[in-house]
N, C-alpha and C. Protein backbone atom coordinates (compact mmCIF):
# COMPACT_ATOMS: atom_id res chain seq x y z
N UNK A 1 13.73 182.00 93.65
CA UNK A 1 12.99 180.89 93.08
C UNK A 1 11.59 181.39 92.70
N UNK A 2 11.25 181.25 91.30
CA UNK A 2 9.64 181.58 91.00
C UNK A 2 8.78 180.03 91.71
N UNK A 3 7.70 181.05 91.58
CA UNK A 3 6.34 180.22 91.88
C UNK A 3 5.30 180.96 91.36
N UNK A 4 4.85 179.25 90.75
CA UNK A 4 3.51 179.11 90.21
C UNK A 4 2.38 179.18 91.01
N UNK A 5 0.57 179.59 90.15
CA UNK A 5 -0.20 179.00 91.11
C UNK A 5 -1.05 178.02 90.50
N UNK A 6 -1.69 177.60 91.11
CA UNK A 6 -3.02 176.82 91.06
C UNK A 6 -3.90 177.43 90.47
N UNK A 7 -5.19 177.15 89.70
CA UNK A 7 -6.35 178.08 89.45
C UNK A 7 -7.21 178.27 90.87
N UNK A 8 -6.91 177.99 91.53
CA UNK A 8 -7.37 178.72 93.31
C UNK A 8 -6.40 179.34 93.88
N UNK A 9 -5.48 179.66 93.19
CA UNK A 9 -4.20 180.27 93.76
C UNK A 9 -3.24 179.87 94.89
N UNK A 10 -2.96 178.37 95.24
CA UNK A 10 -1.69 178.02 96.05
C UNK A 10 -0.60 177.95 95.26
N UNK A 11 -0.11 178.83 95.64
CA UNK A 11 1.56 178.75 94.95
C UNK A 11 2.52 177.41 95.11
N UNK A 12 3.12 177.00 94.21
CA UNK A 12 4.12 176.15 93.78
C UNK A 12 5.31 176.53 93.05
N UNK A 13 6.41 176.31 94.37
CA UNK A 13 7.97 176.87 93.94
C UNK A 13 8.17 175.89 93.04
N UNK A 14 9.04 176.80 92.35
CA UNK A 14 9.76 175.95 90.94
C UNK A 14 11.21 175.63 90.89
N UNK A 15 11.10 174.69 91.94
CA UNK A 15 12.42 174.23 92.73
C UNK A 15 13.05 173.12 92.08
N UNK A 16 12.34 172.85 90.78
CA UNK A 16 12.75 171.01 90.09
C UNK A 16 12.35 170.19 90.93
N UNK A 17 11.44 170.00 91.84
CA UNK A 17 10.48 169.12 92.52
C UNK A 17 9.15 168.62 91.72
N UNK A 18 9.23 167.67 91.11
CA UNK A 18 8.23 167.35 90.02
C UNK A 18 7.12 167.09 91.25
N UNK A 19 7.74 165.84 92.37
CA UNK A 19 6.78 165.57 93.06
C UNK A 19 5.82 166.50 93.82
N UNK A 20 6.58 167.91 94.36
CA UNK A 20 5.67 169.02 94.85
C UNK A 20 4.32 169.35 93.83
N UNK A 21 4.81 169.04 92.47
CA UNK A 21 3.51 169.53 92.06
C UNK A 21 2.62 168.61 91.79
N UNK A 22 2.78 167.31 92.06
CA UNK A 22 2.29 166.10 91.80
C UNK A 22 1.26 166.42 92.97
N UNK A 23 1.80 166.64 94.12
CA UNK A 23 1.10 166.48 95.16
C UNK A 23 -0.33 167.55 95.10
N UNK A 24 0.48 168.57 94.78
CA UNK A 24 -0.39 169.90 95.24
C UNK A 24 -1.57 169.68 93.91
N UNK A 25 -1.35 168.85 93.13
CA UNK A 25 -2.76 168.86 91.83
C UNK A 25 -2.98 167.89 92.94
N UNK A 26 -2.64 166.90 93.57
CA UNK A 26 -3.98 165.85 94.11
C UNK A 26 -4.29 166.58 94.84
N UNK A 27 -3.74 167.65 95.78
CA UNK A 27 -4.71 167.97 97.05
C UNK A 27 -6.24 169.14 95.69
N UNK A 28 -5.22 170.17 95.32
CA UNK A 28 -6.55 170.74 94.80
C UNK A 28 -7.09 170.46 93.97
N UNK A 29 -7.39 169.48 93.19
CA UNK A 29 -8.27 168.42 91.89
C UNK A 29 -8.78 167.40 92.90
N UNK A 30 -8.22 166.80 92.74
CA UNK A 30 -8.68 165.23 93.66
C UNK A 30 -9.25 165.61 94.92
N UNK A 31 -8.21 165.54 95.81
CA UNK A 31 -8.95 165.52 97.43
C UNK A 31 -9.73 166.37 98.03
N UNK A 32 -9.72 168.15 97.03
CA UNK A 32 -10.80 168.72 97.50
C UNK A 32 -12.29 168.76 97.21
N UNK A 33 -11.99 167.85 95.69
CA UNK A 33 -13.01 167.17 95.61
C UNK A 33 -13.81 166.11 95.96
N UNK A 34 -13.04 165.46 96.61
CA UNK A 34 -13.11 164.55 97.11
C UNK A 34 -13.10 162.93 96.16
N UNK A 35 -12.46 163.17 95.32
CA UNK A 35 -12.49 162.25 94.44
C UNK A 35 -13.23 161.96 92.95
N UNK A 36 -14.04 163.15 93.35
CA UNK A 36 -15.02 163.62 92.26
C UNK A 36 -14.54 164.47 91.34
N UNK A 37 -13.47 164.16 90.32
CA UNK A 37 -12.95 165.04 89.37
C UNK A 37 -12.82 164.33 88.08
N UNK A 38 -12.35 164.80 86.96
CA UNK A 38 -12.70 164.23 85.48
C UNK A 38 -11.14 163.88 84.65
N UNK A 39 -10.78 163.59 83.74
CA UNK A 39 -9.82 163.73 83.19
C UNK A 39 -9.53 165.15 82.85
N UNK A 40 -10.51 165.74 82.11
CA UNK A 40 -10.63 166.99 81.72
C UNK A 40 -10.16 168.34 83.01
N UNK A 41 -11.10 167.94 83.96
CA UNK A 41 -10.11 168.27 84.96
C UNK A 41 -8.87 168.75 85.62
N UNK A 42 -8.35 167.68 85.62
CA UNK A 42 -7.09 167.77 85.93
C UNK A 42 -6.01 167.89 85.07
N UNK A 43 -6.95 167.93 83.67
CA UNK A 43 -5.86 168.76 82.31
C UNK A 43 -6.02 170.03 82.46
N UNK A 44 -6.93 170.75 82.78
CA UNK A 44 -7.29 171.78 82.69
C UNK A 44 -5.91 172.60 83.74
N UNK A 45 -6.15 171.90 84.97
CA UNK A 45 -4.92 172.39 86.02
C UNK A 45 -4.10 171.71 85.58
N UNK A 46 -3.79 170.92 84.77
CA UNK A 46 -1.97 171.08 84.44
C UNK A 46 -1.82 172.07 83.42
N UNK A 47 -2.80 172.43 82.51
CA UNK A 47 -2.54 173.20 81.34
C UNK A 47 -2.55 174.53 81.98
N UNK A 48 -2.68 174.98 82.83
CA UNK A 48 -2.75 176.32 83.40
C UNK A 48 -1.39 176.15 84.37
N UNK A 49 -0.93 175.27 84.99
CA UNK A 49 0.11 175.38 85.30
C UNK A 49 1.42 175.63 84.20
N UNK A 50 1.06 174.79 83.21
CA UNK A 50 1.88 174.52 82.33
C UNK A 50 1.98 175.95 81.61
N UNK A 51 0.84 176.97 81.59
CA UNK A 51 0.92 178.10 80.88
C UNK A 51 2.46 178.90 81.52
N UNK A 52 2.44 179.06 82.93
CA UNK A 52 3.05 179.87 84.00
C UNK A 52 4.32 179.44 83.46
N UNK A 53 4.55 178.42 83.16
CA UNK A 53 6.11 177.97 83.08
C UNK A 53 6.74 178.56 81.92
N UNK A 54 8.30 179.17 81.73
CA UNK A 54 9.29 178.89 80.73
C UNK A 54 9.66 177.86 80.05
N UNK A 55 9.84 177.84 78.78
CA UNK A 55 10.92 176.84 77.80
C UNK A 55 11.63 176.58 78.61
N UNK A 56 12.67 176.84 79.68
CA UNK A 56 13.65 176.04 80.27
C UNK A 56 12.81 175.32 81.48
N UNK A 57 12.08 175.79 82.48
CA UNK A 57 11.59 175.54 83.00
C UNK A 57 10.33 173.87 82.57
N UNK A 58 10.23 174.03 81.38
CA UNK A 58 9.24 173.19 80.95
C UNK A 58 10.16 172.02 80.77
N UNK A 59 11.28 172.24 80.10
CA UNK A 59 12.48 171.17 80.12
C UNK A 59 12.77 170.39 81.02
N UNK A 60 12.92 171.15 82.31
CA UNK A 60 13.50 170.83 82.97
C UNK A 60 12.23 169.80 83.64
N UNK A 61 11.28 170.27 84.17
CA UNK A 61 10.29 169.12 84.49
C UNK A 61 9.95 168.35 83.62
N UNK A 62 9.94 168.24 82.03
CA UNK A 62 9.72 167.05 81.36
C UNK A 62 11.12 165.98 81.74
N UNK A 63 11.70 166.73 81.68
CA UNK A 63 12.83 165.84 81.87
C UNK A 63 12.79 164.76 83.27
N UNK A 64 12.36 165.31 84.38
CA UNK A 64 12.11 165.20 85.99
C UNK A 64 10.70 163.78 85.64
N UNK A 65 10.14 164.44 84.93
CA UNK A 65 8.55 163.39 84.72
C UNK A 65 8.90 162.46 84.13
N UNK A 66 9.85 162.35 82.53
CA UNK A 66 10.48 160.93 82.42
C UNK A 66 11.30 160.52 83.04
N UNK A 67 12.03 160.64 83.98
CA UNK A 67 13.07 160.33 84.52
C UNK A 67 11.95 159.06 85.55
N UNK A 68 10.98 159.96 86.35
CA UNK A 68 9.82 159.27 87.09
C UNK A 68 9.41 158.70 86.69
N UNK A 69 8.71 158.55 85.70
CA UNK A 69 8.34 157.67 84.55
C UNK A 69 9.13 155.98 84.34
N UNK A 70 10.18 156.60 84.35
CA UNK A 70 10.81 155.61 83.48
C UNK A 70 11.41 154.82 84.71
N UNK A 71 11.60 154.85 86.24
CA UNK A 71 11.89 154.76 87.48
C UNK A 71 10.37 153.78 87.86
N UNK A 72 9.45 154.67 87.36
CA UNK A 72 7.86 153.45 88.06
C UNK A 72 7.89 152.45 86.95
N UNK A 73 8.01 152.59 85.59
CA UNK A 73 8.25 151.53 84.69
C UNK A 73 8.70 150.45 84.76
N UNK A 74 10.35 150.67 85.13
CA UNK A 74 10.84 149.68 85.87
C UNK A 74 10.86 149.03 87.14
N UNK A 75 10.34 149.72 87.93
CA UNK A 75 9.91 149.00 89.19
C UNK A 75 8.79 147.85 88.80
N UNK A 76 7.66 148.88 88.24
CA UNK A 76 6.43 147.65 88.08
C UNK A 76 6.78 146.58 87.13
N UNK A 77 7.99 146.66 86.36
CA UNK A 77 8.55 145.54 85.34
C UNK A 77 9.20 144.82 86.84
N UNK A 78 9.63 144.98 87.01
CA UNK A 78 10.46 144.18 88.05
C UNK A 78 9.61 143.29 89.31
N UNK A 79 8.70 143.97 89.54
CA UNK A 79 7.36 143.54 90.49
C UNK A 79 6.99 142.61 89.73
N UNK A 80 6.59 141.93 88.47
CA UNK A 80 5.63 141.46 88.32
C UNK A 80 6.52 140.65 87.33
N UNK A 81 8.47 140.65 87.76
CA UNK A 81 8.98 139.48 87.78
C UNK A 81 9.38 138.92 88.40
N UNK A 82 8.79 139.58 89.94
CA UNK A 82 9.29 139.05 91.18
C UNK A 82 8.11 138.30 91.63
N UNK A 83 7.17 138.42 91.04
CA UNK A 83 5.98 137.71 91.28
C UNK A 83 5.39 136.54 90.74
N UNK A 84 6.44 136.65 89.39
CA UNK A 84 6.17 135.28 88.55
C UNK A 84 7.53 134.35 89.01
N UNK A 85 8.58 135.15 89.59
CA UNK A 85 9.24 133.73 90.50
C UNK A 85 9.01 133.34 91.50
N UNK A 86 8.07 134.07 92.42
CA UNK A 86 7.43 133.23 93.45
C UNK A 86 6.09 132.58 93.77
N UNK A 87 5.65 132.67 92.12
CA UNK A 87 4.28 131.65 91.84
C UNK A 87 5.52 130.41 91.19
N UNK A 88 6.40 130.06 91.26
CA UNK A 88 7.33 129.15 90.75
C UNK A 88 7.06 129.56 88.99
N UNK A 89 7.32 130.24 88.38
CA UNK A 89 7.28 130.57 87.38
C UNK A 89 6.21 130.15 86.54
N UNK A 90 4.66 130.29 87.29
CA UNK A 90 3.71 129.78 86.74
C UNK A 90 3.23 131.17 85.93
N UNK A 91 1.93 130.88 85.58
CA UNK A 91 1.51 132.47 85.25
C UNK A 91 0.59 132.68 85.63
N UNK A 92 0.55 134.16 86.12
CA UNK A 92 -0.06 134.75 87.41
C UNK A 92 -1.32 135.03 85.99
N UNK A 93 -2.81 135.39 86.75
CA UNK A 93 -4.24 135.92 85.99
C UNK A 93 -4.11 137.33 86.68
């Protein structure tokens, strides 16, 4: 199994775990900053991750990210019709 790194260098196996790398940009963008990071940012570390990767490899996690995508989509569609039947189908502000 390859692995990627970080621009601080923690490696990330390339196991088709979208969420492993989800995580590992919040710990080193976000939380070691403590919250103090930019958009730019955290493009910067995906675009450098994104360098490390293969055409198949890149596939294969776009594929993994809409799949996630399209999984929170419908949840939060579904939340917030589960919420307008238990305001009795009023409409929520």
């Amino acid at each position: 199994m390859r692995t990627i790194t970080t621009t601080s260098g923690v490696g990330i196996a390339l196991d088709g775990d979208l969420l492993a790398i989800i995580e590992t940009l919040f710990q080193e963008v976000t939380a070691k900053r403590q919250l103090d990071r930019s958009y730019e940012d955290m493009m910067r570390e995906i675009r450098h991750l994104i360098a490390q990767m293969t055409d198949a490899e890149l596939r294969d996690y776009l594929a993994e990210s809409l799949f996630h995508n399209t999984v929170r989509f419908e949840n939060d569609r579904l939340a917030t019709y589960m919420e307008k039947l238990a305001s009795g189908g009023k409409r929520l502000r």
